[in-house]
N, C-alpha and C. Protein backbone atom coordinates (compact mmCIF):
# COMPACT_ATOMS: atom_id res chain seq x y z
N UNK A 1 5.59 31.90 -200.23
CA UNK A 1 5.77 30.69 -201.01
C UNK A 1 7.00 29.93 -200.52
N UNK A 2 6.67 28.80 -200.29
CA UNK A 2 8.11 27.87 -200.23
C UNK A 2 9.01 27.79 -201.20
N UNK A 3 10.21 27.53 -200.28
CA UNK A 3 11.21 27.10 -201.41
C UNK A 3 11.68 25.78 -201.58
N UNK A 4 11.15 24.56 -202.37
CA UNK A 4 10.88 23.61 -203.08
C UNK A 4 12.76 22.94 -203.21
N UNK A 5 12.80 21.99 -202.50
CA UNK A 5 14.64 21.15 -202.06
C UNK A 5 14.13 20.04 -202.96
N UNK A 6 14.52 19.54 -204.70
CA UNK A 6 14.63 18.11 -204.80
C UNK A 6 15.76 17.69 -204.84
N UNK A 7 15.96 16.51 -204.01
CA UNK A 7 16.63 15.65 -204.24
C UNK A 7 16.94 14.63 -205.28
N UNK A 8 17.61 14.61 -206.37
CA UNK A 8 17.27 13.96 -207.75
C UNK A 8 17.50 12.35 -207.09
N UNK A 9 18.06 11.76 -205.87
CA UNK A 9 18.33 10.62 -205.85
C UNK A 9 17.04 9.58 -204.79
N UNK A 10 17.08 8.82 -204.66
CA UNK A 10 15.79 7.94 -204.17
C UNK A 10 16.02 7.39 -202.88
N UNK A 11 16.69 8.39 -202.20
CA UNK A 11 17.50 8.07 -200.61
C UNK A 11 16.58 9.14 -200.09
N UNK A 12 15.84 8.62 -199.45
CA UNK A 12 14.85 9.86 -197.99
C UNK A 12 15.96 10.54 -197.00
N UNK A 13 16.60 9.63 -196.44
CA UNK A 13 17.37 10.44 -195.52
C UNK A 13 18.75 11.08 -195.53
N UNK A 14 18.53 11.55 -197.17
CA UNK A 14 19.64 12.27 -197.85
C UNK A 14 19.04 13.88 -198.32
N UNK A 15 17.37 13.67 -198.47
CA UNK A 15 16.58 14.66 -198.37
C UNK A 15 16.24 15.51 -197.08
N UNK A 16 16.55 14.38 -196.22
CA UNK A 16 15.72 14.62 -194.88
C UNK A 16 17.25 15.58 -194.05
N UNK A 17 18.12 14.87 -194.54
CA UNK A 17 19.28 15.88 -194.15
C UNK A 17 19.69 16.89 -194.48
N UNK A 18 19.66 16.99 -195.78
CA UNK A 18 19.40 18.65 -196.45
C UNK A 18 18.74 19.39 -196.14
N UNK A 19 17.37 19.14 -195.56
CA UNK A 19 16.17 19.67 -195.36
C UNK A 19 16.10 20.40 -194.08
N UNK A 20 17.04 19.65 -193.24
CA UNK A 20 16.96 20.05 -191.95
C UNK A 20 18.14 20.85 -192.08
N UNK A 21 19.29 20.66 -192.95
CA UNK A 21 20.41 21.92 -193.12
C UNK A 21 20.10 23.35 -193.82
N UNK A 22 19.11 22.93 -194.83
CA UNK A 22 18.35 24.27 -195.40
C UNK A 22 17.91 25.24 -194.01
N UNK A 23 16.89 24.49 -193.19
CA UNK A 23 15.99 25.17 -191.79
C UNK A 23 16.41 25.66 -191.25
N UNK A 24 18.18 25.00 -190.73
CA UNK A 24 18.56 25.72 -189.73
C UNK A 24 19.62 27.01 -190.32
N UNK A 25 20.07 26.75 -191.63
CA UNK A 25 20.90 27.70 -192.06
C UNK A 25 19.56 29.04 -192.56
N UNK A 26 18.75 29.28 -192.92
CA UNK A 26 17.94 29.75 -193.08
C UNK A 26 16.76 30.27 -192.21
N UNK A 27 16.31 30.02 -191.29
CA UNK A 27 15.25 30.06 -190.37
C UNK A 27 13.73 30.89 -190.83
N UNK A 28 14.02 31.96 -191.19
CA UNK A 28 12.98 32.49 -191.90
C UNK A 28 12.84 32.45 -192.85
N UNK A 29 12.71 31.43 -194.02
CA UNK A 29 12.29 30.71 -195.06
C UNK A 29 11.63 29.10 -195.04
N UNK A 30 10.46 29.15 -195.71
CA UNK A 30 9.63 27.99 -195.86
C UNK A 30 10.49 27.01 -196.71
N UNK A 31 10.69 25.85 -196.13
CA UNK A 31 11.45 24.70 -197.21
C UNK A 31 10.53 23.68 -197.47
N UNK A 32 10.67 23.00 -198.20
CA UNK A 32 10.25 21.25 -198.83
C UNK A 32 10.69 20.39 -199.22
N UNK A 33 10.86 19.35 -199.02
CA UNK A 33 11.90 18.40 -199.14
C UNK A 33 11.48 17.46 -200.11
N UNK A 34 11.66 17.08 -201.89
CA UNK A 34 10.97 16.16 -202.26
C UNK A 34 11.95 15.27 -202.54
N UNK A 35 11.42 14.06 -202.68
CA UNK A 35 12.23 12.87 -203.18
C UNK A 35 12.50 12.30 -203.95
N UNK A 36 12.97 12.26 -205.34
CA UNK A 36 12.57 11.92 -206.48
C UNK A 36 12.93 10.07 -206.58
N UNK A 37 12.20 9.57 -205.89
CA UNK A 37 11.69 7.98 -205.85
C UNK A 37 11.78 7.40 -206.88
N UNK A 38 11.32 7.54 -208.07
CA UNK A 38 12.12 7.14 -208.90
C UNK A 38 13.66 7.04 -209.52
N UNK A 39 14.56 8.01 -208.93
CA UNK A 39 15.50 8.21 -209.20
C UNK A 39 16.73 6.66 -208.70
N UNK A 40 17.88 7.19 -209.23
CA UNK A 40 18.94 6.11 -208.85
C UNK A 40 19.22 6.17 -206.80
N UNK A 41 19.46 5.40 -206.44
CA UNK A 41 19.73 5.39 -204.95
C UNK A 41 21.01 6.32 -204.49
N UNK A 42 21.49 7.10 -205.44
CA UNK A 42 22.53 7.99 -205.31
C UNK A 42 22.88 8.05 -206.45
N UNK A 43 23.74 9.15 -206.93
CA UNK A 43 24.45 9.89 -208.08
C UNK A 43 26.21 9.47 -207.54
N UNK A 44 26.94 9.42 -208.60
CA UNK A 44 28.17 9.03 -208.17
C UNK A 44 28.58 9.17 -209.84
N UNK A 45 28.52 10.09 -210.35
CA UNK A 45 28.73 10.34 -211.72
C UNK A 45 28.04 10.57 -213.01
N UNK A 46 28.39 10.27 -213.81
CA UNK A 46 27.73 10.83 -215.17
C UNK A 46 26.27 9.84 -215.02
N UNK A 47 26.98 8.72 -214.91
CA UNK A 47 26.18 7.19 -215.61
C UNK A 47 24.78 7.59 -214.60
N UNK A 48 24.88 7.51 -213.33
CA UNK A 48 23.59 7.53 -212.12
C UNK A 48 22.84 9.42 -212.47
N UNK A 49 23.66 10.17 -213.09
CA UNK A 49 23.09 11.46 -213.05
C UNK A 49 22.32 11.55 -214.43
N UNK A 50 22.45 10.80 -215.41
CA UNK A 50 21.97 10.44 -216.54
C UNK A 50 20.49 9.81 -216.59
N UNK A 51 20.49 8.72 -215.42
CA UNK A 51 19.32 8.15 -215.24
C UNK A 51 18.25 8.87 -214.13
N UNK A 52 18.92 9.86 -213.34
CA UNK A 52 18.24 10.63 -212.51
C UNK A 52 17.34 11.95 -213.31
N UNK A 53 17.82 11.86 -214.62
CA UNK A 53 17.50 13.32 -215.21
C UNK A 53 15.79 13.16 -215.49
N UNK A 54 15.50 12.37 -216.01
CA UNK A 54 14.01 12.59 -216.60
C UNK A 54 13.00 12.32 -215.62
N UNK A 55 13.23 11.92 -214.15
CA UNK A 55 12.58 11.64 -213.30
C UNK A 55 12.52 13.06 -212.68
N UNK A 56 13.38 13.19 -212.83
CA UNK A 56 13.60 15.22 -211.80
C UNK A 56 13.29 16.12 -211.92
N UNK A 57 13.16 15.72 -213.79
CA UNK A 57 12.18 17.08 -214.48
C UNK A 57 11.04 17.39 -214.02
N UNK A 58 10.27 15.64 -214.22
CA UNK A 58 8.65 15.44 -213.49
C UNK A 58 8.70 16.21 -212.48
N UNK A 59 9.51 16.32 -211.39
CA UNK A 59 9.34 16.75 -210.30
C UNK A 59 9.30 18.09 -210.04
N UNK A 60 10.56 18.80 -210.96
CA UNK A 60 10.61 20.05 -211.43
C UNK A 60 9.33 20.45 -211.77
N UNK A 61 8.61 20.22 -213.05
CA UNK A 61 7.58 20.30 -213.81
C UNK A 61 6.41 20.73 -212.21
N UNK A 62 6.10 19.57 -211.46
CA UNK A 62 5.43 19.75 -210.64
C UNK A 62 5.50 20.61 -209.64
N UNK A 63 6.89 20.75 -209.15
CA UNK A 63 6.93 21.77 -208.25
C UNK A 63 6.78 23.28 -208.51
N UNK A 64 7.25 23.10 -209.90
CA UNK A 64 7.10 25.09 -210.65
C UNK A 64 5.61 25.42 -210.88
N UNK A 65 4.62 24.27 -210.78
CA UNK A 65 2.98 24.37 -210.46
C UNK A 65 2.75 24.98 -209.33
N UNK A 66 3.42 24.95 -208.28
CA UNK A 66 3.00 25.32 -206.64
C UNK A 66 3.61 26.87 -206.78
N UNK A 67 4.19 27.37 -207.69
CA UNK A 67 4.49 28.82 -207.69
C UNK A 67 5.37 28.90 -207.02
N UNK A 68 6.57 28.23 -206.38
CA UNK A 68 7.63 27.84 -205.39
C UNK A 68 8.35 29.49 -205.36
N UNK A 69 9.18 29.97 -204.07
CA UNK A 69 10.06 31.02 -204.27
C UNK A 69 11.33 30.83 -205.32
N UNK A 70 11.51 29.73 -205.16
CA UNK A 70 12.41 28.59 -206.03
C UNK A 70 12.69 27.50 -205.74
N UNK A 71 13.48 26.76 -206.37
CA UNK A 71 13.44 25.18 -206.60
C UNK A 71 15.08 24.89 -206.32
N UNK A 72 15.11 24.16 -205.29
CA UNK A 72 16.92 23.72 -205.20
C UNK A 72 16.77 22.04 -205.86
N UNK A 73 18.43 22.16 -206.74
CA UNK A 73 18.52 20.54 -206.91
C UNK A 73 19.14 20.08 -205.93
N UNK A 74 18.82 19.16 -205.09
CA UNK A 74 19.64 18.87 -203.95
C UNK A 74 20.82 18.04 -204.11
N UNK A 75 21.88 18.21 -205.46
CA UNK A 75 22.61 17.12 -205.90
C UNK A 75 24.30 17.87 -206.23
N UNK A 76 25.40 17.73 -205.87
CA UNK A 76 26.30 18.94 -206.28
C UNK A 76 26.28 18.05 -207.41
N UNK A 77 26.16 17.55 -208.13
CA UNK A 77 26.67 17.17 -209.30
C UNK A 77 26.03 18.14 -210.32
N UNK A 78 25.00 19.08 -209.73
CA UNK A 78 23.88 20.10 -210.80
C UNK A 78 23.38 19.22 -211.61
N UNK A 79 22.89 18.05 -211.39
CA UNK A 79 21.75 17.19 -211.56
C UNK A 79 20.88 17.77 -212.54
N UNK A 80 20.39 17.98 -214.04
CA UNK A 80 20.16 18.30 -214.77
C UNK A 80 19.11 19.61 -214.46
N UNK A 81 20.34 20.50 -213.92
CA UNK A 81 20.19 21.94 -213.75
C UNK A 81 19.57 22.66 -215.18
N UNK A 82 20.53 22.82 -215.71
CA UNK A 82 19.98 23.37 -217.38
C UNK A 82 18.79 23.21 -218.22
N UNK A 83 18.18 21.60 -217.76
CA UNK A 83 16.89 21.45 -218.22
C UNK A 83 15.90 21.71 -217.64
N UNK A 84 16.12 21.53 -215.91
CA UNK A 84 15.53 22.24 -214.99
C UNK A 84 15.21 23.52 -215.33
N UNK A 85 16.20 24.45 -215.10
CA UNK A 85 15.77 25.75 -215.57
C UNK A 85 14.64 26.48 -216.54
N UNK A 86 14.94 25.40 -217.55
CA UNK A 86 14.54 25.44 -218.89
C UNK A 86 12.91 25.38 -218.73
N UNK A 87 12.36 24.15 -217.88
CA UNK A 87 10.81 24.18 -217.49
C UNK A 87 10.53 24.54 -216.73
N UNK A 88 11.12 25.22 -215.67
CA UNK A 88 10.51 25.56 -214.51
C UNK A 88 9.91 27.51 -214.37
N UNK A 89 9.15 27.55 -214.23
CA UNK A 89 8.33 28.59 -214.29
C UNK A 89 9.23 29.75 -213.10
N UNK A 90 10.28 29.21 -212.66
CA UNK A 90 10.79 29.92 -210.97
C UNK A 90 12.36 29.64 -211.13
N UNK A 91 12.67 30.93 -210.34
CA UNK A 91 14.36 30.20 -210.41
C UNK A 91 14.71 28.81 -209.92
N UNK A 92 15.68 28.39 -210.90
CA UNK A 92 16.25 26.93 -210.28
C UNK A 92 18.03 27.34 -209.94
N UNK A 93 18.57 26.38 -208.68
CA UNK A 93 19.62 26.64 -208.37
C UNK A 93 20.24 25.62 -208.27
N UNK A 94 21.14 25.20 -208.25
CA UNK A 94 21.82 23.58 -207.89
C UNK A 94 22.47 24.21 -206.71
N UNK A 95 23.12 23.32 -206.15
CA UNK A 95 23.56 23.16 -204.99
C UNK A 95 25.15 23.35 -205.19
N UNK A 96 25.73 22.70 -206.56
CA UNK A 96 26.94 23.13 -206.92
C UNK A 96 27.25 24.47 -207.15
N UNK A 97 26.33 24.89 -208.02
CA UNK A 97 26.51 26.32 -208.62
C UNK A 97 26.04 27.39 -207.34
N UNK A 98 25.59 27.27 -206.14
CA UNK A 98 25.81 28.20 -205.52
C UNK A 98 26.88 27.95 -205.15
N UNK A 99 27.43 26.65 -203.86
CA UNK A 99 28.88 26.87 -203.56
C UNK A 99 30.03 27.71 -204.43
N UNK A 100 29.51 27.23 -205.79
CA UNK A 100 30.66 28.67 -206.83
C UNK A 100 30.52 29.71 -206.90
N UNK A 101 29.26 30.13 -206.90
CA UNK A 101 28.98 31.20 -206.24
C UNK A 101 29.71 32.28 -205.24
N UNK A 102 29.22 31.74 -204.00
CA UNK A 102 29.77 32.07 -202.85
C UNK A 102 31.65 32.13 -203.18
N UNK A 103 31.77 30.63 -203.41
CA UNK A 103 33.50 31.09 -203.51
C UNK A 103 34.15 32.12 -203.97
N UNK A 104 33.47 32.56 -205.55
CA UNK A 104 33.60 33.28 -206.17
C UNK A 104 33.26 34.80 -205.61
N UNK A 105 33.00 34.87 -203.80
CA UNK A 105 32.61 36.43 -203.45
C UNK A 105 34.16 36.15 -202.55
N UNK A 106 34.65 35.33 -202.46
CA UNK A 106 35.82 34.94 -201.52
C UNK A 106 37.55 35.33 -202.04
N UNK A 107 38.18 35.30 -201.05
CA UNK A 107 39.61 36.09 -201.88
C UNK A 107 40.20 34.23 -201.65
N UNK A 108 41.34 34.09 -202.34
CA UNK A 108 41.89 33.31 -202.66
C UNK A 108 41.60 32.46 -203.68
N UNK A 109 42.09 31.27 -203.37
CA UNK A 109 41.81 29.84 -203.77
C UNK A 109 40.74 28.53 -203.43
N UNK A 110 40.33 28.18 -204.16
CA UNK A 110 39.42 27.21 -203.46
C UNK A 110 39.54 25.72 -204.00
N UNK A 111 39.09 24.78 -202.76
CA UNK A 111 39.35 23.20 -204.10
C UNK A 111 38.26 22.55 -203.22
N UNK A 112 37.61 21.57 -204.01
CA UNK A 112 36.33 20.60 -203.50
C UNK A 112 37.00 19.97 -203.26
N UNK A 113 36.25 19.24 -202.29
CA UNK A 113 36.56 17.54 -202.09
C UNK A 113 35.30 17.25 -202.26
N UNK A 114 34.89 15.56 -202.99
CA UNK A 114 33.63 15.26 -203.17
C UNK A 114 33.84 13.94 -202.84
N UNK A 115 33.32 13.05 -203.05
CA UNK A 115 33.00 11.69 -202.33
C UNK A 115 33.87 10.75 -203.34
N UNK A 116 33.56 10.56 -204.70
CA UNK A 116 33.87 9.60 -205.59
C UNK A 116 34.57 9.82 -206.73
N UNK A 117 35.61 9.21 -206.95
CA UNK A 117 36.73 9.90 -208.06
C UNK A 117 35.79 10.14 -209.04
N UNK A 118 34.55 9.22 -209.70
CA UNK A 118 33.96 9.27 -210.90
C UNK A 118 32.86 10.35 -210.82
N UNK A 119 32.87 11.18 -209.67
CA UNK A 119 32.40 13.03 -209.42
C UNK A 119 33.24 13.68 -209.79
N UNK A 120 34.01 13.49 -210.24
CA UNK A 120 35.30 14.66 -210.23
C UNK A 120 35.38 15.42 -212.06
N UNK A 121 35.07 14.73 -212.76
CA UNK A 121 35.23 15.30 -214.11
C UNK A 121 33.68 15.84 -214.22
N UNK A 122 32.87 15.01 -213.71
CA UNK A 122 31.20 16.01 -213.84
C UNK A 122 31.73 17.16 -213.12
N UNK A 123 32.17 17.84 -212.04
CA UNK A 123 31.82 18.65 -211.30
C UNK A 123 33.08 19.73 -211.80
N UNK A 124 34.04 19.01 -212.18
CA UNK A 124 35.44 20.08 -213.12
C UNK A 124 34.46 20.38 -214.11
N UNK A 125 33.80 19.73 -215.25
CA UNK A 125 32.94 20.29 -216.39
C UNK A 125 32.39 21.60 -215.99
N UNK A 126 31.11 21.13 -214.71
CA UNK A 126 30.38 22.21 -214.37
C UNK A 126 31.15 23.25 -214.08
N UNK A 127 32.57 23.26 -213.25
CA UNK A 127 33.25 24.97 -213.17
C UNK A 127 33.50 25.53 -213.95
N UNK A 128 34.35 24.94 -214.98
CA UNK A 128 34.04 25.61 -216.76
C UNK A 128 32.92 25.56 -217.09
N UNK A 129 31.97 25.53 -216.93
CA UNK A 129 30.73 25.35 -217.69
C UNK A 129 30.21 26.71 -217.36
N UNK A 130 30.12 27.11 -215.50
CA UNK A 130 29.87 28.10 -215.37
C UNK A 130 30.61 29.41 -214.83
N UNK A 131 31.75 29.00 -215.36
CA UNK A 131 32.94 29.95 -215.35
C UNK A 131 33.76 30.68 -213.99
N UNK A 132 34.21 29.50 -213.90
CA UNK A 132 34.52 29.57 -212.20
C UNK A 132 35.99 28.92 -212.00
N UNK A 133 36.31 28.72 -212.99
CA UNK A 133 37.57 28.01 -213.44
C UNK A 133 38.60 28.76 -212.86
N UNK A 134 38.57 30.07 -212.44
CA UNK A 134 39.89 31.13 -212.32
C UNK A 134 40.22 30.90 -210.63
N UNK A 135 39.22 30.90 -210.03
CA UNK A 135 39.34 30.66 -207.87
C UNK A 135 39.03 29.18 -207.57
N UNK A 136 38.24 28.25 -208.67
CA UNK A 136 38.50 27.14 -207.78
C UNK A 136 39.29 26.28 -208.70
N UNK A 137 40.60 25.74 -208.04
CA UNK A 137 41.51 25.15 -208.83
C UNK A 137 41.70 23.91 -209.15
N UNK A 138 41.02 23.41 -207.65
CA UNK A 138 41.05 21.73 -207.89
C UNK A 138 40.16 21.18 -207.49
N UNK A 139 39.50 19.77 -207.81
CA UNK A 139 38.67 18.94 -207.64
C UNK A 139 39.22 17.59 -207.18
N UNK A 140 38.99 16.94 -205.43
CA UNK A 140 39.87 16.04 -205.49
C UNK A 140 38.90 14.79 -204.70
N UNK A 141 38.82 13.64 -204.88
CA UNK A 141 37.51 12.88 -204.02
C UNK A 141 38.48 12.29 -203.26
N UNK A 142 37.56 12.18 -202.37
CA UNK A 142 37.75 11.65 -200.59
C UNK A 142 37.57 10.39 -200.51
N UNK A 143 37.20 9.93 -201.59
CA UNK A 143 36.82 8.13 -201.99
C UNK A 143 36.44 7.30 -200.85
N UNK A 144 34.71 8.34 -200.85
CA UNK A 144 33.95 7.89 -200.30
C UNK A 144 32.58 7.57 -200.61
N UNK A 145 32.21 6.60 -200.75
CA UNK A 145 30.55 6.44 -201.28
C UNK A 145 29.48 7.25 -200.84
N UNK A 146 28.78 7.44 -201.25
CA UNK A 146 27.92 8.65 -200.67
C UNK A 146 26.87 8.28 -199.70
N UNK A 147 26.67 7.43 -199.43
CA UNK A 147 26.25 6.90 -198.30
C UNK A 147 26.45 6.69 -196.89
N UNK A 148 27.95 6.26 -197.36
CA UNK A 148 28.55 6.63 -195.88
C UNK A 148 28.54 7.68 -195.39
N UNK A 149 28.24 8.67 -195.85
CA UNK A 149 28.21 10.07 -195.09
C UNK A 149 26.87 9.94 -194.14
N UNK A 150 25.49 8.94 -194.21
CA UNK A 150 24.60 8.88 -193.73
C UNK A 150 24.82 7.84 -192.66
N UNK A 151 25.71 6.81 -193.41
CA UNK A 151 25.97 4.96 -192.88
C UNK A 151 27.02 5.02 -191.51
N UNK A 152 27.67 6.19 -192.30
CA UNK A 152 28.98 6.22 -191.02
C UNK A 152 29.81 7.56 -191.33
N UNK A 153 29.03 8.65 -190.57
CA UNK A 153 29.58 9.77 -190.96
C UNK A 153 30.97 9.75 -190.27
N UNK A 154 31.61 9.36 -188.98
CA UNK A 154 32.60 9.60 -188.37
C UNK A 154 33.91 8.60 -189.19
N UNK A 155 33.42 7.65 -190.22
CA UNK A 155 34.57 7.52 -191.06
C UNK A 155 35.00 8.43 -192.15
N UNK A 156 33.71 9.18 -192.88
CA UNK A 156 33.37 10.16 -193.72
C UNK A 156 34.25 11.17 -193.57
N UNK A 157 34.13 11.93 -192.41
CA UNK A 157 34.75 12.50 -191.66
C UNK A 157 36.22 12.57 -191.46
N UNK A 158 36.66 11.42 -191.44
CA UNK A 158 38.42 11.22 -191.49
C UNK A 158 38.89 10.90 -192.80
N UNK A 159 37.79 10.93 -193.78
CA UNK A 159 38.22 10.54 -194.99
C UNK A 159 38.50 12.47 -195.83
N UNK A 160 37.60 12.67 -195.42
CA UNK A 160 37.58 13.99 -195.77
C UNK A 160 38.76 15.10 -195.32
N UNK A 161 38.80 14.86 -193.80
CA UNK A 161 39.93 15.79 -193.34
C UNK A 161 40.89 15.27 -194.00
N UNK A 162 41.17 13.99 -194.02
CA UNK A 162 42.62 13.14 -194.52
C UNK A 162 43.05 14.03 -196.11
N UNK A 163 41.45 14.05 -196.94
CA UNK A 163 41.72 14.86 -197.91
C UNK A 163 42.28 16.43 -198.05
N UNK A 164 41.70 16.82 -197.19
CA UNK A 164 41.67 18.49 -196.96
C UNK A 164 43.52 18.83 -196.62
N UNK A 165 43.80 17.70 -195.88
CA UNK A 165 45.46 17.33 -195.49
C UNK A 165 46.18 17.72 -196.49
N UNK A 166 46.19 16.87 -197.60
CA UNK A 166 46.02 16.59 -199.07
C UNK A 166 46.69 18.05 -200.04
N UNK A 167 45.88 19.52 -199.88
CA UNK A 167 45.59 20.12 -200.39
C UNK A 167 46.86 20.80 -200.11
N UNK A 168 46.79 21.81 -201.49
CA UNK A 168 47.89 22.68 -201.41
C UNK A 168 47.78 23.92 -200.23
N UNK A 169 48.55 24.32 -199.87
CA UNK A 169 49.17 25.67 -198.84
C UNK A 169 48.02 26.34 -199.04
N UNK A 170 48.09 27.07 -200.49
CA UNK A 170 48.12 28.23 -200.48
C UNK A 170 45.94 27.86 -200.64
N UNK A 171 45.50 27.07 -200.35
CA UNK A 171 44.22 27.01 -200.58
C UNK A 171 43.37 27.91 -199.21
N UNK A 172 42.73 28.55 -199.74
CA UNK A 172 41.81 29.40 -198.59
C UNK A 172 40.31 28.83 -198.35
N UNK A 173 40.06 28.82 -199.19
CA UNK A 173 38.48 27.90 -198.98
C UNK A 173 37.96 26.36 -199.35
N UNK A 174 37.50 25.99 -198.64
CA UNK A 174 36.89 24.09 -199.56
C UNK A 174 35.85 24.02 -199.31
N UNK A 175 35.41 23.60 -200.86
CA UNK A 175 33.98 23.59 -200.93
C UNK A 175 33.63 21.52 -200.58
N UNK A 176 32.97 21.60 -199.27
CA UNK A 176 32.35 19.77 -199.49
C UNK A 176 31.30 19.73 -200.75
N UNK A 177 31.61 18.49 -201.37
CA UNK A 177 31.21 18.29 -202.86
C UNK A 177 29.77 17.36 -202.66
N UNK A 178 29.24 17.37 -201.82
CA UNK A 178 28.03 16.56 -202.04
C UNK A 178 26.74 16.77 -200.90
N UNK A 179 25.57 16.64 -201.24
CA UNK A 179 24.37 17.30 -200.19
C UNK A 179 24.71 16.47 -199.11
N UNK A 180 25.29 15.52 -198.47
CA UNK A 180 25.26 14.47 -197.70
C UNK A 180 25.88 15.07 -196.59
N UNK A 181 27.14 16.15 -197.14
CA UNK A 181 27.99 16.35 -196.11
C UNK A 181 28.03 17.02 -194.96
N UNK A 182 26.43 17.93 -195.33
CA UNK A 182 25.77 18.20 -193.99
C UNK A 182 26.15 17.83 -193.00
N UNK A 183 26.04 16.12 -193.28
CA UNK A 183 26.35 15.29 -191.94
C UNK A 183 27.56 15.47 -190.87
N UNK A 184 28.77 16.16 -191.54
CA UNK A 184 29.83 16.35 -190.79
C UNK A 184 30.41 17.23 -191.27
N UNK A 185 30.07 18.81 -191.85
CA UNK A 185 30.01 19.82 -191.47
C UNK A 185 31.07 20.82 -190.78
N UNK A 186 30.21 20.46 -189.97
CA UNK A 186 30.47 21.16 -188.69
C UNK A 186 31.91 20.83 -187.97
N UNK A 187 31.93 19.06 -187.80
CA UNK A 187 33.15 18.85 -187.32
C UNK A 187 33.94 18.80 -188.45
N UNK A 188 34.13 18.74 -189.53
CA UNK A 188 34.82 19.37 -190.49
C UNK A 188 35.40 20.47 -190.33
N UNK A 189 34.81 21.71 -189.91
CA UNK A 189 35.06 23.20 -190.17
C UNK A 189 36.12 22.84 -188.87
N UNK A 190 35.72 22.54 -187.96
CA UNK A 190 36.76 22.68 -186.41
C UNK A 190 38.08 21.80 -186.93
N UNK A 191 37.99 21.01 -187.61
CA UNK A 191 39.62 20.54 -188.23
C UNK A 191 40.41 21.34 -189.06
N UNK A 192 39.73 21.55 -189.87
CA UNK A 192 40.51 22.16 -190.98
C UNK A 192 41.12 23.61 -190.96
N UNK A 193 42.20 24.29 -191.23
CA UNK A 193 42.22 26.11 -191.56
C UNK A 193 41.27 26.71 -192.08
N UNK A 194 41.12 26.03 -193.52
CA UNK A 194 40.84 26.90 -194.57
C UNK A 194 38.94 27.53 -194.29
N UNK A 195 38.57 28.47 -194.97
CA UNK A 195 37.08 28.28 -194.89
C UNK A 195 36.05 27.50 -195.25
N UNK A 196 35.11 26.61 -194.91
CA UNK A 196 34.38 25.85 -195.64
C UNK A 196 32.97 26.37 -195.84
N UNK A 197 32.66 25.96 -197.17
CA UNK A 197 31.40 25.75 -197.79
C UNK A 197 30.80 24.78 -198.22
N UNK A 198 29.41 24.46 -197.96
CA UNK A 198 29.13 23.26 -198.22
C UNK A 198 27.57 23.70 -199.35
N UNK A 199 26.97 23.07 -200.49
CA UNK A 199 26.29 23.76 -201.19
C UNK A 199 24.42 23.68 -200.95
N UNK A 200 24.49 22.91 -199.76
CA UNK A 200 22.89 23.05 -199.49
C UNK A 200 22.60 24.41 -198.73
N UNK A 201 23.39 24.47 -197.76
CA UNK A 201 23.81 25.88 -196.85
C UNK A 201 23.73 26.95 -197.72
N UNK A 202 24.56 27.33 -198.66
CA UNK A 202 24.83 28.21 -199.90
C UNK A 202 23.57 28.39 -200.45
N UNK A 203 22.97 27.02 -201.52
CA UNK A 203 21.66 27.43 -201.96
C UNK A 203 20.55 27.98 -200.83
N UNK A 204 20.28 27.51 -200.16
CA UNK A 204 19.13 28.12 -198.88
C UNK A 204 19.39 29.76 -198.79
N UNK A 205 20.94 29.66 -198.36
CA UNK A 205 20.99 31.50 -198.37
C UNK A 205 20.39 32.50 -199.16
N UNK A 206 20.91 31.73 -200.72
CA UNK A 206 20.98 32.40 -201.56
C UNK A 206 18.83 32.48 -202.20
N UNK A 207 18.19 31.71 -201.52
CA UNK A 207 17.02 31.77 -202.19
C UNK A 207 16.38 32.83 -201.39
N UNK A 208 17.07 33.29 -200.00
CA UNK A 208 17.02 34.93 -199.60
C UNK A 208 16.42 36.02 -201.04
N UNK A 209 17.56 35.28 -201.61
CA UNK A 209 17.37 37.09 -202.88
C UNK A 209 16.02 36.85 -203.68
N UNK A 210 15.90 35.79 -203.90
CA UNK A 210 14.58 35.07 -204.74
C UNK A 210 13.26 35.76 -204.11
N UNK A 211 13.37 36.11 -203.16
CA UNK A 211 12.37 36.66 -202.34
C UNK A 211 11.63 37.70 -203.13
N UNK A 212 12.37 38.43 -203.67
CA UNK A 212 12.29 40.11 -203.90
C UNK A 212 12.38 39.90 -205.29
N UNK A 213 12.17 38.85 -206.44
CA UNK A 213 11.82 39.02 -207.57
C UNK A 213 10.68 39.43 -208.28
């Protein structure tokens, strides 16, 4: 059975990039990439994750029909994870809540960077929410639109390290705060010390265990 990637926002090649980061971080697992077309053209806080919710369910709803291994939200904001869960016949994972995950198998400290200051209190909620409050300490945006990570990743890119700059000493891991960041990754990790995680990578791994339910 596949494992079922929505994207709660109405950008294809924000799916199409996840999709191809799921494949290659994963290789022996079936992925799918859906789009939720109705949704807002990106999430950038409460207000756009609010209007993304009842469109995602549909999608949810539909995909937990195909008997999926599980269902990723492709959104770190955990894009109405909880209600997700709630209908879906299969595990559901967000993309945030694995990166906490993972951190949470990690020694130190950890701090996001995410794209848009008005991500930053959704995604602090969600670490208290799912109790992760003790290793990751800070939440700080790179005040970057989430687009540009597709539009112009190599500014993305210097916006991000510039952030990571930013961060305290004693930080050991950073989690990138949004599915987009796929896009620069990689040259991310070669700048920075600390370890990075990014949460499409994370969820894909983690639907490994989903296997064996």
């Amino acid at each position: 059975m596949p494992v079922i990637m929505i994207n709660p926002n109405s950008t294809e090649a924000m799916t199409e990039s996840a999709l191809e980061a799921a494949r290659l971080s994963v290789p022996d697992l079936e992925f799918e990439g859906w789009t939720s077309t109705a949704g807002p053209v990106v999430i950038e806080g409460a207000k756009d994750g609010a209007l993304a919710i009842p469109p995602l369910l549909e999608l949810v709803r539909k995909a937990s029909e195909k008997d999926p291994t599980a269902i990723i939200i492709a959104c770190f904001d955990d894009t109405g994870l909880a209600q997700a869960q709630e209908v879906a016949k299969c595990p559901v994972i967000g993309i945030g809540q694995a990166s906490f995950i993972f951190a949470a198998l990690m020694s130190g400290q950890t701090a996001i960077i995410t794209t848009v200051a008005e991500a930053v209190p959704v995604i602090s909620a969600n670490i208290l929410d799912q109790g992760h409050a003790k290793h990751i300490s800070l939440v700080e945006a790179a005040h970057v639109p989430v687009l540009t990570l597709s539009n112009d990743p190599s500014l993305a890119l210097e916006k991000f390290v510039h952030a990571a700059n930013q961060l305290p000493d004693d930080t050991r891991n950073i989690i990138l705060g949004c599915s987009g960041v796929v896009s620069i990754r990689d040259d991310f990790a070669k700048r920075v010390a600390p370890n990075v995680i990014d949460g499409v990578t994370a969820a894909a791994r983690l639907c490994r265990a989903f296997e064996t339910l």
